[in-house]
N, C-alpha and C. Protein backbone atom coordinates (compact mmCIF):
# COMPACT_ATOMS: atom_id res chain seq x y z
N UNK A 1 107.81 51.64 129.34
CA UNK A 1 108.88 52.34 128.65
C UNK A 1 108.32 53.17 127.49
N UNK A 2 107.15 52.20 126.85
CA UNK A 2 106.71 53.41 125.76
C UNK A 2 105.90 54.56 126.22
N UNK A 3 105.61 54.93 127.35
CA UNK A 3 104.54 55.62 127.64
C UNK A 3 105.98 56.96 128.58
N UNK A 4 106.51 56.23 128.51
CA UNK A 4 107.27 57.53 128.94
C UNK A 4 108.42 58.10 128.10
N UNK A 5 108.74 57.29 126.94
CA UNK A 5 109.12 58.23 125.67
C UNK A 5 108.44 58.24 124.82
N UNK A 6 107.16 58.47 125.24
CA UNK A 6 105.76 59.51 124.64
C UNK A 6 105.80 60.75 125.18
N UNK A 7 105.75 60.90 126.61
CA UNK A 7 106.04 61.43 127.53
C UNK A 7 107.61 62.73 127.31
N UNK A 8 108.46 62.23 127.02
CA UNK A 8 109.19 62.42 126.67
C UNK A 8 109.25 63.40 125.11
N UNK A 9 108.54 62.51 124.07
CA UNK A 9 108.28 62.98 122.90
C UNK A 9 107.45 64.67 122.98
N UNK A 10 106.35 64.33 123.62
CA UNK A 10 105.29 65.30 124.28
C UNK A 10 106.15 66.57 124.99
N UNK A 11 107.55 66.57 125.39
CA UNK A 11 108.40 67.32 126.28
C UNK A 11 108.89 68.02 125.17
N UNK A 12 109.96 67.76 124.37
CA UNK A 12 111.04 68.02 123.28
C UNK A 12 110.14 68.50 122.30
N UNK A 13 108.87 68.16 121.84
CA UNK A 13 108.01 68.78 120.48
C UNK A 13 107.66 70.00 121.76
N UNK A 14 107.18 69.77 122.53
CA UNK A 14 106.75 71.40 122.85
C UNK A 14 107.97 72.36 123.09
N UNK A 15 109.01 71.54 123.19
CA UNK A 15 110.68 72.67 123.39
C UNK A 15 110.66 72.82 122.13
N UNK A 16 110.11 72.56 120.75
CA UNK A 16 110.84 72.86 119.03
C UNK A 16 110.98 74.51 119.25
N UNK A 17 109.63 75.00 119.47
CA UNK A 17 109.24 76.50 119.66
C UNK A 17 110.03 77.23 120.62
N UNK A 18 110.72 78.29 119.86
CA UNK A 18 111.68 79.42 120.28
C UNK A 18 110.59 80.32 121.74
N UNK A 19 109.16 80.43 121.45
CA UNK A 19 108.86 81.43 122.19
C UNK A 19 108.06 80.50 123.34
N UNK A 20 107.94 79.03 123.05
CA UNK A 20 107.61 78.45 124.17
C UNK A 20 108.92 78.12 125.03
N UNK A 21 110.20 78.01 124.34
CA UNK A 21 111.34 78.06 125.04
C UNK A 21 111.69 79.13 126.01
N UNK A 22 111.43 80.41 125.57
CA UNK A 22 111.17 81.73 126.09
C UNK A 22 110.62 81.68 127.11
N UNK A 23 109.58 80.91 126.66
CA UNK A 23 108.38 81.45 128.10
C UNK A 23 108.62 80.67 129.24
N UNK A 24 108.89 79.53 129.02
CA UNK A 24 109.91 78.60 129.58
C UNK A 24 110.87 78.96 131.01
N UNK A 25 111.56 79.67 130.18
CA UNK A 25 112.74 80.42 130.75
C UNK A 25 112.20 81.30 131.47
N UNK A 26 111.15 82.40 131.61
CA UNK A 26 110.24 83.40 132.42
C UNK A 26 110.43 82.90 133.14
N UNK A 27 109.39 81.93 133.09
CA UNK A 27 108.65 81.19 134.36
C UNK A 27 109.43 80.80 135.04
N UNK A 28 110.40 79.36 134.54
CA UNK A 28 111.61 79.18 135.82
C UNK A 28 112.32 80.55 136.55
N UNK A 29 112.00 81.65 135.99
CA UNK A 29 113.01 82.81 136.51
C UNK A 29 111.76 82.76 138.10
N UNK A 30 110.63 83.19 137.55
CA UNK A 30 109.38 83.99 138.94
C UNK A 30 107.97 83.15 138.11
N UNK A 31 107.24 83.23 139.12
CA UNK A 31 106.00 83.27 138.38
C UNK A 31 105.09 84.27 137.83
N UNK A 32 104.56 84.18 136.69
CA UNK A 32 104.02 85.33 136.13
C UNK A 32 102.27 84.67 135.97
N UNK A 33 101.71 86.20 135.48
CA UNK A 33 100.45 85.98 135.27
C UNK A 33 100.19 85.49 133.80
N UNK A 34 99.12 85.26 132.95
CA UNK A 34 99.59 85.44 131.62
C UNK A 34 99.63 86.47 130.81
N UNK A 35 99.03 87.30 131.69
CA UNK A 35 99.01 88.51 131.09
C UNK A 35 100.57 89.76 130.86
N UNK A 36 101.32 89.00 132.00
CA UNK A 36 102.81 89.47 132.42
C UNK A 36 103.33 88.48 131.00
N UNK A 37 103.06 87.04 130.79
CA UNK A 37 103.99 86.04 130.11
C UNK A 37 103.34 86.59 128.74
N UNK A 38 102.50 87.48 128.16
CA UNK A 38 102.12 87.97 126.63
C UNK A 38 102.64 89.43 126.48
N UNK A 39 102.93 90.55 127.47
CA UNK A 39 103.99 91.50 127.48
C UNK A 39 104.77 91.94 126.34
N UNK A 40 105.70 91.15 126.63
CA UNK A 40 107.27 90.94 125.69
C UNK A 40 106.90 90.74 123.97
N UNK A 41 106.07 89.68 123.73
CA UNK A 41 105.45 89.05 122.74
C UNK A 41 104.65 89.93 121.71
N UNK A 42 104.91 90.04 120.22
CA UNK A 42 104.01 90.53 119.64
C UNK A 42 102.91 89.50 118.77
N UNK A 43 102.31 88.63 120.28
CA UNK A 43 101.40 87.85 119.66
C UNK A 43 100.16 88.29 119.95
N UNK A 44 98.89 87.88 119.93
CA UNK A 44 97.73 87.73 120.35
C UNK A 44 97.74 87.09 121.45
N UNK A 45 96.84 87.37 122.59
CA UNK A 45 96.98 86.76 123.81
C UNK A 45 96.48 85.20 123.77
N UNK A 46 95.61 85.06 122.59
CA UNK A 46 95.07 83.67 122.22
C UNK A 46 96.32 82.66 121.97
N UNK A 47 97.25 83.27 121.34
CA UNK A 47 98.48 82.48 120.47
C UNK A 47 99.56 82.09 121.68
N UNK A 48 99.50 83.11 123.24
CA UNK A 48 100.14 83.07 124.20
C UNK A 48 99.47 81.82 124.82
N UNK A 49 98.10 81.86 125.05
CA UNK A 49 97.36 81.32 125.60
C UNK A 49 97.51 79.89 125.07
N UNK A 50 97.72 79.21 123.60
CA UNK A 50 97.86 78.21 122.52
C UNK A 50 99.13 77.75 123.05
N UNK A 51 100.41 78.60 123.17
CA UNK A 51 101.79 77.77 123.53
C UNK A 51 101.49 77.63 125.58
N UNK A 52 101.04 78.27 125.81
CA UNK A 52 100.93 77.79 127.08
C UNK A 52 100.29 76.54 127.41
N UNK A 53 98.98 76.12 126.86
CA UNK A 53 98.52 75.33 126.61
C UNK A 53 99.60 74.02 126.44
N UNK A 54 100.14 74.26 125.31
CA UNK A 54 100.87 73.37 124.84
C UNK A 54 102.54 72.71 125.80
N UNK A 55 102.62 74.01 126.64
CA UNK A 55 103.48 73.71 127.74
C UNK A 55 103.38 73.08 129.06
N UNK A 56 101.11 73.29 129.11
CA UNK A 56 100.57 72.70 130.48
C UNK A 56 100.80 71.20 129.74
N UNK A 57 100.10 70.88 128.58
CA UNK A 57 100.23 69.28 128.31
C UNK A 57 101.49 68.71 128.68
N UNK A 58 102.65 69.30 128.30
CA UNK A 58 103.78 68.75 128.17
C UNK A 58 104.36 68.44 129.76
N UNK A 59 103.49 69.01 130.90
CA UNK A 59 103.68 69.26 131.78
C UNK A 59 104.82 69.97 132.47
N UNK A 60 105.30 70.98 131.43
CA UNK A 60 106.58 72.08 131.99
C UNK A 60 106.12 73.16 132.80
N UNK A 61 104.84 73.29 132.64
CA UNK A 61 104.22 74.58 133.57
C UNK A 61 103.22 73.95 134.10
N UNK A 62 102.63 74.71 135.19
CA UNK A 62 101.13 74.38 136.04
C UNK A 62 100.47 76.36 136.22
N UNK A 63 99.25 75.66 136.07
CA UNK A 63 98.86 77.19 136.12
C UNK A 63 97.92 77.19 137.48
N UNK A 64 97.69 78.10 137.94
CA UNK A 64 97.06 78.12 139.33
C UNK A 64 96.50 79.94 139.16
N UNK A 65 94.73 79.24 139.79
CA UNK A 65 94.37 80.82 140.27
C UNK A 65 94.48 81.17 140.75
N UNK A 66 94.48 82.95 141.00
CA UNK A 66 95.12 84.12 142.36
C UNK A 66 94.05 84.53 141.95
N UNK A 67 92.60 85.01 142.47
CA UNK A 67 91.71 86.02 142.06
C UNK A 67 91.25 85.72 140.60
N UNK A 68 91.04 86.91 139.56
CA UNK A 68 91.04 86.83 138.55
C UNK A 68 92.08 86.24 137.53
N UNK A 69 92.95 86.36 138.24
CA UNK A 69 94.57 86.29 137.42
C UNK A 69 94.71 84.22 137.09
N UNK A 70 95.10 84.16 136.41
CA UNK A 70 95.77 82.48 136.35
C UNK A 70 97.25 83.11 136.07
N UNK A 71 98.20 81.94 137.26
CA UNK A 71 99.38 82.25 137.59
C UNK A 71 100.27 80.93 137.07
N UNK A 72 101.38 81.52 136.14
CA UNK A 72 101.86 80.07 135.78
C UNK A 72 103.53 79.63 136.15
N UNK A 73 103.93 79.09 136.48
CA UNK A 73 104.91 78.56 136.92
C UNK A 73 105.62 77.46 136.47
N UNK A 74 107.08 77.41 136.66
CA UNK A 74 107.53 76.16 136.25
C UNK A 74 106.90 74.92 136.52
N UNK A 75 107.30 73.00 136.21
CA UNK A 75 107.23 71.93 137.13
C UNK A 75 108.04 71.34 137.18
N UNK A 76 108.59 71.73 138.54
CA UNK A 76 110.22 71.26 138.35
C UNK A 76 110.51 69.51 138.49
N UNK A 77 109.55 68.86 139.07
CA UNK A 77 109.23 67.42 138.57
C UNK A 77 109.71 67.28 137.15
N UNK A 78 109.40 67.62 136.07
CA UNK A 78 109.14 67.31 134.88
C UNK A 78 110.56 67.84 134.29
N UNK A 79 111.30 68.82 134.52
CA UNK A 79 112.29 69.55 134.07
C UNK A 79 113.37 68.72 135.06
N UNK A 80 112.90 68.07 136.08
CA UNK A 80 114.14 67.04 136.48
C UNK A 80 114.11 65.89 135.87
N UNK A 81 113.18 65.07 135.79
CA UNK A 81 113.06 63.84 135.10
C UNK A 81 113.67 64.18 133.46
N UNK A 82 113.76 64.98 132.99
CA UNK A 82 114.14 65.38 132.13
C UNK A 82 115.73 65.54 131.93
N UNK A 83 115.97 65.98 132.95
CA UNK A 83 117.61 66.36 133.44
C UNK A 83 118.03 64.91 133.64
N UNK A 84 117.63 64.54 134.07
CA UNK A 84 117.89 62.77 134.30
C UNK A 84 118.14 62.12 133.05
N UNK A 85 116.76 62.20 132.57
CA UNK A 85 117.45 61.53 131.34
C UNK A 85 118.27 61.80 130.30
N UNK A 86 118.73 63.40 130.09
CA UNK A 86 119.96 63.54 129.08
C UNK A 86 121.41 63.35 129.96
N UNK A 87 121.35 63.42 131.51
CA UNK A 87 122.59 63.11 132.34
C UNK A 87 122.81 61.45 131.51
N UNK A 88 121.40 60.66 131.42
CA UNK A 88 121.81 59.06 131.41
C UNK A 88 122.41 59.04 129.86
N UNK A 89 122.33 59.73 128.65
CA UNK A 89 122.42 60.06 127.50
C UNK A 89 124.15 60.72 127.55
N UNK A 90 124.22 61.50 128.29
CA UNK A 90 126.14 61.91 128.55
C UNK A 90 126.53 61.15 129.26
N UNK A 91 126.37 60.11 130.04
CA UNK A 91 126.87 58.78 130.47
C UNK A 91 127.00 57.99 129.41
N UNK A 92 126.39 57.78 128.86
CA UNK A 92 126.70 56.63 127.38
C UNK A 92 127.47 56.99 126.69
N UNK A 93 127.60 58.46 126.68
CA UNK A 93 127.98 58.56 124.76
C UNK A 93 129.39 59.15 125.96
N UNK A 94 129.88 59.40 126.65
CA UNK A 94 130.81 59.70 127.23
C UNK A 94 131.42 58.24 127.09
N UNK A 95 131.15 57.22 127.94
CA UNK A 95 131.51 56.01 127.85
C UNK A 95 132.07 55.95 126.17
N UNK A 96 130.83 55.75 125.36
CA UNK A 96 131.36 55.61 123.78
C UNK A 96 132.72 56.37 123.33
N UNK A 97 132.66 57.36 123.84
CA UNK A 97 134.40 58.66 123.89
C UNK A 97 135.10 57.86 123.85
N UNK A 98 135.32 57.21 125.59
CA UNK A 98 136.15 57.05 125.99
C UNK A 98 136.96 55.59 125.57
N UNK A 99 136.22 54.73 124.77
CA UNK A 99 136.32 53.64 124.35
C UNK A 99 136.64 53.98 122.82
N UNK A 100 136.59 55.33 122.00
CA UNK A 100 137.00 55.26 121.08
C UNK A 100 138.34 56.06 121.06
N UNK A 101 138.13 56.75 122.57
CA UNK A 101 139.46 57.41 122.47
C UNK A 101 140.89 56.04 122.69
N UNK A 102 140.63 55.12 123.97
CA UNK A 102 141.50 54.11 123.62
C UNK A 102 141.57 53.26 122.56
N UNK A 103 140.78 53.67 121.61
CA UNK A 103 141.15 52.49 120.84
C UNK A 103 142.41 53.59 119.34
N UNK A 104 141.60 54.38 119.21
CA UNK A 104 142.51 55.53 118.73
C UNK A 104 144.38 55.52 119.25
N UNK A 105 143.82 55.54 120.45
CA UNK A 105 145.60 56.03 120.85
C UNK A 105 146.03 54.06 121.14
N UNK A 106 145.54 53.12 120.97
CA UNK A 106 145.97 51.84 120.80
C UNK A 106 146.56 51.75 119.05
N UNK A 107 145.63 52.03 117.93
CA UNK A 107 145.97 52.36 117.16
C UNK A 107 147.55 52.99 117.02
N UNK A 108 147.42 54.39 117.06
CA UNK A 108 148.41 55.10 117.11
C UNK A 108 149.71 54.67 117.49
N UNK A 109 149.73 53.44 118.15
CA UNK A 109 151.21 52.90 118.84
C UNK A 109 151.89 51.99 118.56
């Protein structure tokens, strides 16, 4: 359990960042090169290269060679297990609602 809300931890710190969120979002759209995913960006390709990095650890992307090019892509493994666990997180706190909503309208009567 602790090794996978490390895991977890390792997911959400690399989502803090607006332009790793961004890049994020690319990638699930198509796969790009990195040279396509630094484009948009008025960073240094090093600083592109630094949040990508930081997105392979987290395991949200996989990068793969074509030729010269490294090609990076979503992992949709990781972005489901993920989905999973905030679905199990709106199951609880939904439950919690719904138990404060009856107790509210028990109140009320």
């Amino acid at each position: 359990m602790v090794e996978r809300t490390l895991e977890f931890d390792n997911i959400f710190n690399s989502l803090a960042d607006s332009t790793r969120r961004d890049i994020l979002r690319r990638v699930a759209a198509t796969e790009l090169s990195i040279s396509e995913i630094a484009k948009p960006y008025k960073l240094t390709f090093g600083a592109i290269s630094k949040h990508l990095l930081v997105l392979e650890r987290a395991n949200l992307v996989v990068k793969r060679r074509q030729g010269k090019e490294q090609i990076v892509s979503i992992a949709p493994d990781t972005i489901e297990s993920v989905s999973a666990m905030l679905q199990e997180y709106q199951k609880l706190w939904e439950t919690r609602f719904g138990r404060l909503d009856a107790l509210l309208e028990k109140q009320t009567k």
